[in-house]
Protein backbone atom coordinates (compact mmCIF):
# COMPACT_ATOMS: atom_id res chain seq x y z
CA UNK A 1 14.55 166.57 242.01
CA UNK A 2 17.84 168.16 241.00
CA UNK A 3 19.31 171.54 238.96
CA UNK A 4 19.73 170.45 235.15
CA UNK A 5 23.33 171.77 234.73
CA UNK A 6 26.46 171.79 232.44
CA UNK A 7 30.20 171.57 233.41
CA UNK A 8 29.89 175.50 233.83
CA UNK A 9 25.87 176.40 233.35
CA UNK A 10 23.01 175.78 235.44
CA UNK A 11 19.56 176.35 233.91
CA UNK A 12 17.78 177.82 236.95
CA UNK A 13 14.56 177.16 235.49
CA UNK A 14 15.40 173.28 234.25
CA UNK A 15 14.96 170.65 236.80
CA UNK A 16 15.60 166.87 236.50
CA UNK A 17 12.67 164.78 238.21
CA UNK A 18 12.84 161.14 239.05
CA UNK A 19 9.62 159.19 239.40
CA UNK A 20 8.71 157.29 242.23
CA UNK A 21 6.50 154.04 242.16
CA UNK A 22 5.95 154.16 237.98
CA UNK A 23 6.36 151.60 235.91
CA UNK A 24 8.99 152.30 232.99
CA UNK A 25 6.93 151.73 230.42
CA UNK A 26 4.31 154.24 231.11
CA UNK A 27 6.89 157.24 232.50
CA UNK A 28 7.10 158.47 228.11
CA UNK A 29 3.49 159.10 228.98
CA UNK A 30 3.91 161.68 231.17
CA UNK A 31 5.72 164.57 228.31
CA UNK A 32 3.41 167.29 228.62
CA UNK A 33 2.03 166.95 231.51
CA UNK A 34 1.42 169.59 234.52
CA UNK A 35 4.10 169.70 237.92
CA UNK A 36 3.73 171.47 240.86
CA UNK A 37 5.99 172.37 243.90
CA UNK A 38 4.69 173.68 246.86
CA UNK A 39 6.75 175.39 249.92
CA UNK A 40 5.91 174.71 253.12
CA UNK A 41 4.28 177.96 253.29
CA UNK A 42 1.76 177.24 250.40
CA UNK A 43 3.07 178.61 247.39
CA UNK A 44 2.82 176.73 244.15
CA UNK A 45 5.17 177.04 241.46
CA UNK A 46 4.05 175.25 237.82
CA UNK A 47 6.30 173.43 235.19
CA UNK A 48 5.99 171.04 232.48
CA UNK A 49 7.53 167.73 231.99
CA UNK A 50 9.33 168.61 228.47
CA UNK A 51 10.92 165.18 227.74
CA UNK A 52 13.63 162.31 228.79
CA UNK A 53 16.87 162.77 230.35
CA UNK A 54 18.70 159.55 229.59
CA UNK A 55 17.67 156.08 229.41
CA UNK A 56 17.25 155.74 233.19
CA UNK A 57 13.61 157.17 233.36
CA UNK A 58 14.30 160.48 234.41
CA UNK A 59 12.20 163.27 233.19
CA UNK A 60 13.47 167.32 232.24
CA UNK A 61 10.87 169.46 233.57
CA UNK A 62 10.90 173.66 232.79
CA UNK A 63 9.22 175.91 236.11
CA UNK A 64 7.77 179.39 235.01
CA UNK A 65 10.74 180.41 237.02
CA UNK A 66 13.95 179.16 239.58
CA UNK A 67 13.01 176.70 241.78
CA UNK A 68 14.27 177.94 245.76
CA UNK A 69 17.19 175.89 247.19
CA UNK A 70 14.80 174.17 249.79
CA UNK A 71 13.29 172.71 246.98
CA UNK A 72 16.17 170.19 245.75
CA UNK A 73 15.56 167.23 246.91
CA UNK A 74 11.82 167.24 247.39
CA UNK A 75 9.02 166.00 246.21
CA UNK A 76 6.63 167.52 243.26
CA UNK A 77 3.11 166.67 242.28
CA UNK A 78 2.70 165.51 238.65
CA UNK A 79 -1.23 166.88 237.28
């Protein structure tokens, strides 16, 4: 999971998620569906898998708000 960002933006709120153990074909299927990140703490921030990011299979998902800097890098549940 990284920042979605420009050569001088950064969309707090717009993360780039790559999917682990998917098959290509069936990673389209997964627009508009449900992601959660949870601290180590417990709390759960929400966000929706909004479409494609390239040809690669990596998916744009939007959080109801910024993501912490602990949580680059991690790993997010898809719903």
């Amino acid at each position: 999971m990284n920042v979605r960002r420009g050569r001088r933006t950064v969309r707090e709120r717009h993360y780039l998620l790559v999917p682990k153990g998917i098959e290509e074909k069936r990673i389209p299927s997964l627009i508009g569906r449900t992601v959660v990140w949870e601290s180590p703490k417990g709390k759960r921030i929400k966000g929706k898998i909004t479409s494609l990011h390239g040809n690669k299979g990596v998916l744009r998902a939007i959080f109801e708000r910024g993501l912490p800097g602990e949580a680059l890098g991690t790993k997010v549940r898809i719903l």
